[in-house]
N, C-alpha and C. Protein backbone atom coordinates (compact mmCIF):
# COMPACT_ATOMS: atom_id res chain seq x y z
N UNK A 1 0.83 -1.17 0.00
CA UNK A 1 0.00 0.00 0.00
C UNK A 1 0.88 1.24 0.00
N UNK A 2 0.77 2.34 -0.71
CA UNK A 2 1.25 3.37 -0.92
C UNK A 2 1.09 4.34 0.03
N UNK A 3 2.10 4.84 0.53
CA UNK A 3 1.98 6.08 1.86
C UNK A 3 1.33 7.29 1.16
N UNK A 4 0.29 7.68 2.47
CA UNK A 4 -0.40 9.07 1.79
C UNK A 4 0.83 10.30 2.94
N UNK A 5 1.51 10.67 1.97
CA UNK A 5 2.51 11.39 2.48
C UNK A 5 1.52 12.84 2.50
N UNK A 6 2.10 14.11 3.60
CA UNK A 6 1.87 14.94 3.59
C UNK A 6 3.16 16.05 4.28
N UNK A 7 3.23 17.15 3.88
CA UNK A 7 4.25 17.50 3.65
C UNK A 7 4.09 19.12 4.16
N UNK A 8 4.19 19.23 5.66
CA UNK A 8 4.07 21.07 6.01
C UNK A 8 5.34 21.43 6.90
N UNK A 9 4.71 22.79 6.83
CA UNK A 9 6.11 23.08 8.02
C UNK A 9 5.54 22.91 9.20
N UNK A 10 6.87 22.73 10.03
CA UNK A 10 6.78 22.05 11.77
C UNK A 10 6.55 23.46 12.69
N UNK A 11 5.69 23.46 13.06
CA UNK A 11 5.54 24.86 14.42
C UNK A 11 6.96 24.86 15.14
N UNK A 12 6.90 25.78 15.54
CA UNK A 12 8.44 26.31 16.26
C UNK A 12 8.26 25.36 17.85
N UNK A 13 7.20 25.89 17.95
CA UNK A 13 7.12 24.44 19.26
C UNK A 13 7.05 22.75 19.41
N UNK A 14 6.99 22.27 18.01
CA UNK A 14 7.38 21.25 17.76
C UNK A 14 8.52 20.83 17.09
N UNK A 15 9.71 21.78 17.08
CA UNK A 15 10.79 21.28 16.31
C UNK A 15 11.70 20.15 16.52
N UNK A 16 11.66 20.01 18.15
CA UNK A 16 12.22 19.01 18.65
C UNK A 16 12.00 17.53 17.86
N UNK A 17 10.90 17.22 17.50
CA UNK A 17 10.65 16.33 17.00
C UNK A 17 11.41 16.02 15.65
N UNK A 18 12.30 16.45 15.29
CA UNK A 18 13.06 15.96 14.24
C UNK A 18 14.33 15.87 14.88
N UNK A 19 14.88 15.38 16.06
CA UNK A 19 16.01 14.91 17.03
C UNK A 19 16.35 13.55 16.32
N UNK A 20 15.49 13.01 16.11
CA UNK A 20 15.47 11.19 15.78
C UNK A 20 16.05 10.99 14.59
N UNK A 21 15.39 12.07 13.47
CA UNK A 21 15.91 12.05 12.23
C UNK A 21 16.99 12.30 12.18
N UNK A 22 17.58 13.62 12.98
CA UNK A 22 18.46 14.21 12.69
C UNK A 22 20.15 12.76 13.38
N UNK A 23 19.40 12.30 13.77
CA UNK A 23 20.63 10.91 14.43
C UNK A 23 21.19 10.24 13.00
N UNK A 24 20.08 10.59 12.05
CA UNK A 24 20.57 9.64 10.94
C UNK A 24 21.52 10.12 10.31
N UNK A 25 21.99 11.33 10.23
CA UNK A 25 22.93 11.97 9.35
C UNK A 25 24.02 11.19 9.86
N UNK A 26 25.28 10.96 9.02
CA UNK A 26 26.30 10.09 9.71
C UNK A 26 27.42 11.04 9.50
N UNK A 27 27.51 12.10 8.84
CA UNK A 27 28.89 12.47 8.95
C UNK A 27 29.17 13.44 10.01
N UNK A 28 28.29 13.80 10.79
CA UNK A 28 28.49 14.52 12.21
C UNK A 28 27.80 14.02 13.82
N UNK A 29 28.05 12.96 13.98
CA UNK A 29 27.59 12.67 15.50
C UNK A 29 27.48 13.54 16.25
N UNK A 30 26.29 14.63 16.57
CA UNK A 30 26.40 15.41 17.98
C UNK A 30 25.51 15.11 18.91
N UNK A 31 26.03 15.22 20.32
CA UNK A 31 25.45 15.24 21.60
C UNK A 31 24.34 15.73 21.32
N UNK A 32 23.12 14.75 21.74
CA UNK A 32 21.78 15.07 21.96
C UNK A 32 21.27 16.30 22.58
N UNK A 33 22.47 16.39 23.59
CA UNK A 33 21.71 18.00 24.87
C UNK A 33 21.84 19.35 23.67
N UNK A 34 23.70 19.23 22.88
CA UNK A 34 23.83 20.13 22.03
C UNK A 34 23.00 20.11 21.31
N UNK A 35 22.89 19.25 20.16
CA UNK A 35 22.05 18.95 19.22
C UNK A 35 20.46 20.15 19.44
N UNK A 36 20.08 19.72 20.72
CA UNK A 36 18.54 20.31 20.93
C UNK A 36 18.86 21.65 21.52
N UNK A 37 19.69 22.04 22.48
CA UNK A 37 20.08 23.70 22.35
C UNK A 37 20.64 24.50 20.99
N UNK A 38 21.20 23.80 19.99
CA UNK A 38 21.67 24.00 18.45
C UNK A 38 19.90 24.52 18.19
N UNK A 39 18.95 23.35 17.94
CA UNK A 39 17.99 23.17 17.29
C UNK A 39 17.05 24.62 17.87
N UNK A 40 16.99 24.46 18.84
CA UNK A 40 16.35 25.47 20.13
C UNK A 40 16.29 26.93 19.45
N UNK A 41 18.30 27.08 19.39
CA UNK A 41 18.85 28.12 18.71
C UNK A 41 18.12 28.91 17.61
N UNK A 42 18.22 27.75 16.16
CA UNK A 42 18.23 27.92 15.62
C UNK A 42 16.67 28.63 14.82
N UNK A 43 15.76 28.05 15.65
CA UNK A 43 14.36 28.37 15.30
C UNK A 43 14.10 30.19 15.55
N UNK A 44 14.91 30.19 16.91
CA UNK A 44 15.48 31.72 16.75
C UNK A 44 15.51 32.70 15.53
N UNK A 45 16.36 32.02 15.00
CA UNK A 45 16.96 32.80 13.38
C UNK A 45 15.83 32.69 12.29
N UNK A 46 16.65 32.43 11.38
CA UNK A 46 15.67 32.59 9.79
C UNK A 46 15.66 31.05 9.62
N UNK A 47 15.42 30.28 10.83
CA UNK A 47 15.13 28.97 10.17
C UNK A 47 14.00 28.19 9.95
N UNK A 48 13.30 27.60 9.08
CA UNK A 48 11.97 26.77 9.38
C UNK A 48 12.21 25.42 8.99
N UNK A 49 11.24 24.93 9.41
CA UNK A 49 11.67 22.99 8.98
C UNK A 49 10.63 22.41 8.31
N UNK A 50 10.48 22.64 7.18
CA UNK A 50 9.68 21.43 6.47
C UNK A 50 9.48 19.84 7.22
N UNK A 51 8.18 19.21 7.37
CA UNK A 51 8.26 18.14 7.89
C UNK A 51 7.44 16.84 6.97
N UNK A 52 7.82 15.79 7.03
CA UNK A 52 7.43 14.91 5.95
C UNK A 52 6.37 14.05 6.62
N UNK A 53 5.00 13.67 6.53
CA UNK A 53 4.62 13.01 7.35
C UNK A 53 3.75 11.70 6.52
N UNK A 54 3.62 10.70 6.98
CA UNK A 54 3.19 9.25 6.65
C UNK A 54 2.06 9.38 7.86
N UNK A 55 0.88 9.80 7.69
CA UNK A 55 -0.60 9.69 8.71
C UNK A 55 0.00 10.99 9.61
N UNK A 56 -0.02 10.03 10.85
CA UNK A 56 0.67 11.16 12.04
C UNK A 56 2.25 11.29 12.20
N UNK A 57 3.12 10.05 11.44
CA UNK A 57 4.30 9.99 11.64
C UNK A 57 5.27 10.96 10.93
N UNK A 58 6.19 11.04 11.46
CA UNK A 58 7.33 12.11 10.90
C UNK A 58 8.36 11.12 10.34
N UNK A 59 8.56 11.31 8.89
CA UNK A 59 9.28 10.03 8.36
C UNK A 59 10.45 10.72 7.25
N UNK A 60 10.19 12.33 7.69
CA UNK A 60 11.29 12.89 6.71
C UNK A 60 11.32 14.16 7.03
N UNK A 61 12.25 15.39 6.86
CA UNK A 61 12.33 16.27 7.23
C UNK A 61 13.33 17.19 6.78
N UNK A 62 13.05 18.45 6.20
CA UNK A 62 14.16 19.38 5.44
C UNK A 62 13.98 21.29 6.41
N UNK A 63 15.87 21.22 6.90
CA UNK A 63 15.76 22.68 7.35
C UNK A 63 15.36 23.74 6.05
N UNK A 64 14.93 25.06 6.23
CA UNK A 64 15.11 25.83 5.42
C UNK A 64 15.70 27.26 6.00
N UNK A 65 16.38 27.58 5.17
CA UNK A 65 17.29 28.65 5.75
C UNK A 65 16.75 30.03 4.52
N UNK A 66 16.59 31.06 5.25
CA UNK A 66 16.14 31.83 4.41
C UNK A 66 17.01 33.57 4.42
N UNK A 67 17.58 33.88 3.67
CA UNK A 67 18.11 35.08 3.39
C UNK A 67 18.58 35.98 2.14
N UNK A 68 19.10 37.14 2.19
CA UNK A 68 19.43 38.21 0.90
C UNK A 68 20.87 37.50 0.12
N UNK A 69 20.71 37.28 -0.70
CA UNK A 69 22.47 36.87 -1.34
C UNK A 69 22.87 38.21 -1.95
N UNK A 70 24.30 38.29 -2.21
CA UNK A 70 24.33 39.62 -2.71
C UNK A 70 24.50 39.28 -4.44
N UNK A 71 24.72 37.61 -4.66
CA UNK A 71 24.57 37.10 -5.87
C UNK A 71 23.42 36.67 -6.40
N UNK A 72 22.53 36.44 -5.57
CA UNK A 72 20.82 35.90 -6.03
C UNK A 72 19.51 36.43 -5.95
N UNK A 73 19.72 37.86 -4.62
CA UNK A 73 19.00 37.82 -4.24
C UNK A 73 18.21 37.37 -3.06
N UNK A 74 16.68 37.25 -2.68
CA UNK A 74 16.47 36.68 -1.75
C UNK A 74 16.42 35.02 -1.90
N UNK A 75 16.95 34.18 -0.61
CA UNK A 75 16.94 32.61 -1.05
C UNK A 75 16.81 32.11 -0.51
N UNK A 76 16.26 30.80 -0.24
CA UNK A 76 16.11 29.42 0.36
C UNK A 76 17.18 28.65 0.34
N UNK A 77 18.11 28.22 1.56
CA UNK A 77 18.56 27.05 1.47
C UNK A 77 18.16 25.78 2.22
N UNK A 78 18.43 24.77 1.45
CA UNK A 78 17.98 23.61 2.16
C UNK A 78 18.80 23.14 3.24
N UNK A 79 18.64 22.69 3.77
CA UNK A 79 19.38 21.99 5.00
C UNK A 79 19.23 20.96 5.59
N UNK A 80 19.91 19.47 5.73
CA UNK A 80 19.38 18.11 6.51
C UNK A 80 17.99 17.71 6.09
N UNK A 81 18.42 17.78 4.79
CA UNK A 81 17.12 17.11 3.97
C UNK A 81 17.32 15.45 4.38
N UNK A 82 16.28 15.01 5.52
CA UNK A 82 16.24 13.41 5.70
C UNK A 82 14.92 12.85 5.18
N UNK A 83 14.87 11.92 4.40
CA UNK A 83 14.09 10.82 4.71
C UNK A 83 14.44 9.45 5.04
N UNK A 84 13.07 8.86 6.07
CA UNK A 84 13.71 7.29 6.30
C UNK A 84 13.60 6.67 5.67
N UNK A 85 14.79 5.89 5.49
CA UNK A 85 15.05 5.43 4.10
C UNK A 85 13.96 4.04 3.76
N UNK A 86 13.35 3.57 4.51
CA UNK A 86 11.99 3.12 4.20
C UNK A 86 10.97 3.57 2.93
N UNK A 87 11.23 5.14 3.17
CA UNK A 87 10.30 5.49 2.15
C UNK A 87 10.82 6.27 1.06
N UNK A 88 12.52 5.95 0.97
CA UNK A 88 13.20 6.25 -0.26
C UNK A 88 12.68 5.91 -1.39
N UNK A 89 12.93 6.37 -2.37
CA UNK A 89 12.66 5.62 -4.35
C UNK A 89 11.17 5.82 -4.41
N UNK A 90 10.14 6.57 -3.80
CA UNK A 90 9.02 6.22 -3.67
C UNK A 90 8.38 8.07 -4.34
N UNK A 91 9.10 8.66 -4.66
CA UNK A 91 8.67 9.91 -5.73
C UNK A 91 8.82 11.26 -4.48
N UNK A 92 9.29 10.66 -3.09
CA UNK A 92 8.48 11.31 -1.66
C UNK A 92 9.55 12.91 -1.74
N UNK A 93 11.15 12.83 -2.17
CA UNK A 93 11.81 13.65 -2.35
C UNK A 93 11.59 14.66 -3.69
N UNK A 94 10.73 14.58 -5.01
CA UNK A 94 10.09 15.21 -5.91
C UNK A 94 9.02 16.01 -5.00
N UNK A 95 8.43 15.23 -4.70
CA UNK A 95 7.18 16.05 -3.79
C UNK A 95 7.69 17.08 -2.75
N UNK A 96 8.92 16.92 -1.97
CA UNK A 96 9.30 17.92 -0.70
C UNK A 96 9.80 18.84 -1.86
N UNK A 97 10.19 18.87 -3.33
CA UNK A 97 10.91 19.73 -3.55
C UNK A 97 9.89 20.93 -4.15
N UNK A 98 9.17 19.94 -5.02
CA UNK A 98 7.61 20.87 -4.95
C UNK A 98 7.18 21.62 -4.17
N UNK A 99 7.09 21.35 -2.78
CA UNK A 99 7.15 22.05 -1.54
C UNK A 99 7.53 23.15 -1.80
N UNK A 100 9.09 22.69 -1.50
CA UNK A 100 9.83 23.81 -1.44
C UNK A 100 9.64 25.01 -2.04
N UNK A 101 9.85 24.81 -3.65
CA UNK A 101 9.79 25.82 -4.67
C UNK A 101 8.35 26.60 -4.48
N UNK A 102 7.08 25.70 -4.24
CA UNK A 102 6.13 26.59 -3.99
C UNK A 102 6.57 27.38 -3.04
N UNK A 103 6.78 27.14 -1.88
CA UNK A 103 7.43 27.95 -0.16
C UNK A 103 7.83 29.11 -0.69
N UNK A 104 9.18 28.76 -1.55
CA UNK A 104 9.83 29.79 -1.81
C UNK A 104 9.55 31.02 -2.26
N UNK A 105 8.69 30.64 -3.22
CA UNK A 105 7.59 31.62 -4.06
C UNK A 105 7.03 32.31 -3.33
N UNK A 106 6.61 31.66 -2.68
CA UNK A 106 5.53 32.32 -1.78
C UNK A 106 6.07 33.87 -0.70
N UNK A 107 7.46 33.40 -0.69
CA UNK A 107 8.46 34.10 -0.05
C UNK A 107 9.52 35.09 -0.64
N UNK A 108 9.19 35.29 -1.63
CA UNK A 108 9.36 35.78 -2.86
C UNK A 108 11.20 35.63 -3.24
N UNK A 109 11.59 34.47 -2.95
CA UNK A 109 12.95 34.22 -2.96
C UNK A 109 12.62 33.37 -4.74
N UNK A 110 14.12 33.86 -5.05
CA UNK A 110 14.84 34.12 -6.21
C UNK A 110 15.70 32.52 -6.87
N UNK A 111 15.73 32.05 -5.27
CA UNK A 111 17.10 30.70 -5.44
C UNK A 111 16.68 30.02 -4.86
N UNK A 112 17.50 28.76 -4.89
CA UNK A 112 16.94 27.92 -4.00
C UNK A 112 18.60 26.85 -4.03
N UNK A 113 19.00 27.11 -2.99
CA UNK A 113 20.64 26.12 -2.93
C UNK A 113 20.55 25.31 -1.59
N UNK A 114 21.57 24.55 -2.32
CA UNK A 114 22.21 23.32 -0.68
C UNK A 114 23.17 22.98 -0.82
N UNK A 115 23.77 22.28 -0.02
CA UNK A 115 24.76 21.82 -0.06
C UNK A 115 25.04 20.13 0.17
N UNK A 116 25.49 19.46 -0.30
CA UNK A 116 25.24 18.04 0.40
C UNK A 116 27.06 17.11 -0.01
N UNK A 117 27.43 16.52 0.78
CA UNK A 117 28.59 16.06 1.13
C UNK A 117 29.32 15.39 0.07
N UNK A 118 30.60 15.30 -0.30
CA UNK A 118 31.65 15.29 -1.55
C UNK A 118 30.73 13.32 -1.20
N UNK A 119 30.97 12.68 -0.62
CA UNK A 119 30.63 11.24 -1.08
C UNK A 119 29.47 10.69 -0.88
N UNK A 120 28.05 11.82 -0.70
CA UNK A 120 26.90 11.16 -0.96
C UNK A 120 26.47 11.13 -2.67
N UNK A 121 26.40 10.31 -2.73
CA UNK A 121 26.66 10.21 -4.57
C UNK A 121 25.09 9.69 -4.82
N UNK A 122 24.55 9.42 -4.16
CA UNK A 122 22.72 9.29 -4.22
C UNK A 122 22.28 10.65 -4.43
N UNK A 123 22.53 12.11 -3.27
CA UNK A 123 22.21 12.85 -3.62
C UNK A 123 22.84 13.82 -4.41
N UNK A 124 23.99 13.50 -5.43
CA UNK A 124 23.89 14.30 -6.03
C UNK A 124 22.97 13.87 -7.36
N UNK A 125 22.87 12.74 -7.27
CA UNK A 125 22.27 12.33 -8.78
C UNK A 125 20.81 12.49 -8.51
N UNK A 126 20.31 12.84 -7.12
CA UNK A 126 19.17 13.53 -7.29
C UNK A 126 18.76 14.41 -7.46
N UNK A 127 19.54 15.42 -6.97
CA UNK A 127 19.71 17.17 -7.33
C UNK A 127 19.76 16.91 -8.75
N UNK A 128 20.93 16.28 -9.07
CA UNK A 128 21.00 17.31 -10.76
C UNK A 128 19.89 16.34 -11.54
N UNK A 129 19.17 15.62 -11.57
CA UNK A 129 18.21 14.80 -11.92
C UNK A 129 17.11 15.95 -11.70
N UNK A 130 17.22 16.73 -10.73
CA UNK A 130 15.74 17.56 -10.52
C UNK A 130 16.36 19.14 -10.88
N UNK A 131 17.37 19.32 -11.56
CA UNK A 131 18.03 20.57 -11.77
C UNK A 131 18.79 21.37 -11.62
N UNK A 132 19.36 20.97 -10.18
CA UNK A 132 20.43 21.58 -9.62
C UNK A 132 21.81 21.16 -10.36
N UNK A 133 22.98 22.34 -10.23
CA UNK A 133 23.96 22.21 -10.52
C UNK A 133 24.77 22.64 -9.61
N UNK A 134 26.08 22.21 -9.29
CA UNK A 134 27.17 22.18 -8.68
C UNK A 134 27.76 23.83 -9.50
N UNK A 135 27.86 24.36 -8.30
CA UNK A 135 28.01 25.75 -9.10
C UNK A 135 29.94 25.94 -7.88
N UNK A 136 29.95 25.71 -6.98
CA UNK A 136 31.28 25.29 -6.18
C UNK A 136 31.67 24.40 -5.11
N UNK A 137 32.49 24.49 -4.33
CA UNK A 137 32.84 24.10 -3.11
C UNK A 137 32.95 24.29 -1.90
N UNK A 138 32.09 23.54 -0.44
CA UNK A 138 31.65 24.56 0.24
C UNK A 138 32.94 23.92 1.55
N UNK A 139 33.81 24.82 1.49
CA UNK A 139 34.99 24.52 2.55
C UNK A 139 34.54 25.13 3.76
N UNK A 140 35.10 24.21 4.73
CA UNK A 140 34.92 24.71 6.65
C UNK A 140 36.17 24.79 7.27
N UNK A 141 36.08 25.61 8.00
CA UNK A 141 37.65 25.57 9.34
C UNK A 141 37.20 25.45 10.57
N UNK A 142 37.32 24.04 11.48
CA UNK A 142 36.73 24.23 12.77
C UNK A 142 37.75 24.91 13.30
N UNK A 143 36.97 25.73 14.18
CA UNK A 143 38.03 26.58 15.02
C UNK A 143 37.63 26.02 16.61
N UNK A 144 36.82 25.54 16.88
CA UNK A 144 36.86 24.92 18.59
C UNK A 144 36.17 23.75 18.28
């Protein structure tokens, strides 16, 4: 049977609820306490969270980061785009992006970028499959 997916943003008082998902990312293990003062943080700012839902369940979930570029304009970025991988290959990441681009619109942003890691090689062939292009390289310096 086919999931009747539905797809909104998460109230600021329910953000916590993407803690579980967020365990799945593997290339940064952080402390749960951080993790949820990070998350806490962040709802603060210009962030919102798209949430993916299967009935009542939360089975996928994308940050959105929203600001002025001095190259684009106003923009959307994506952020910790998860789904469980249960309900991978199933059209469910076409549909959040639909989302998105409507969101965006709506928000009258110009772009829409992300970033996603040199050896996930699933998502890049999903991005550029749905349009995106590799436009550079996004380097970090931890400093603490």
């Amino acid at each position: 049977m086919k999931a009747t997916i539905d797809i909104r943003l998460i109230k600021a008082s329910e953000i916590l609820t993407i803690l579980p998902l967020l365990s799945q990312l593997g290339n940064h293990k952080v402390d749960q306490k951080v993790l949820t003062e990070r998350i806490s943080e962040m709802i603060l700012q210009n962030y919102e969270c798209a949430g993916i839902y299967d009935g009542s369940q939360l089975i996928g979930c994308c940050g959105l980061w929203f600001q002025t570029r001095h190259y684009a304009g106003r923009s959307i970025e994506l952020d910790h785009v998860i789904i469980n991988p249960t309900y991978r290959s199933q059209g469910i990441g076409a549909q959040l992006l639909d989302f998105v681009y409507e969101y965006a619109e709506s928000k009258n942003c110009n772009w829409v970028e992300l970033n996603t890691y040199v050896d996930n090689f699933p998502s890049h062939k999903f991005y550029n499959n749905h349009g995106f292009v590799a436009k550079g390289y996004h380097f970090v310096k931890i400093l603490k």
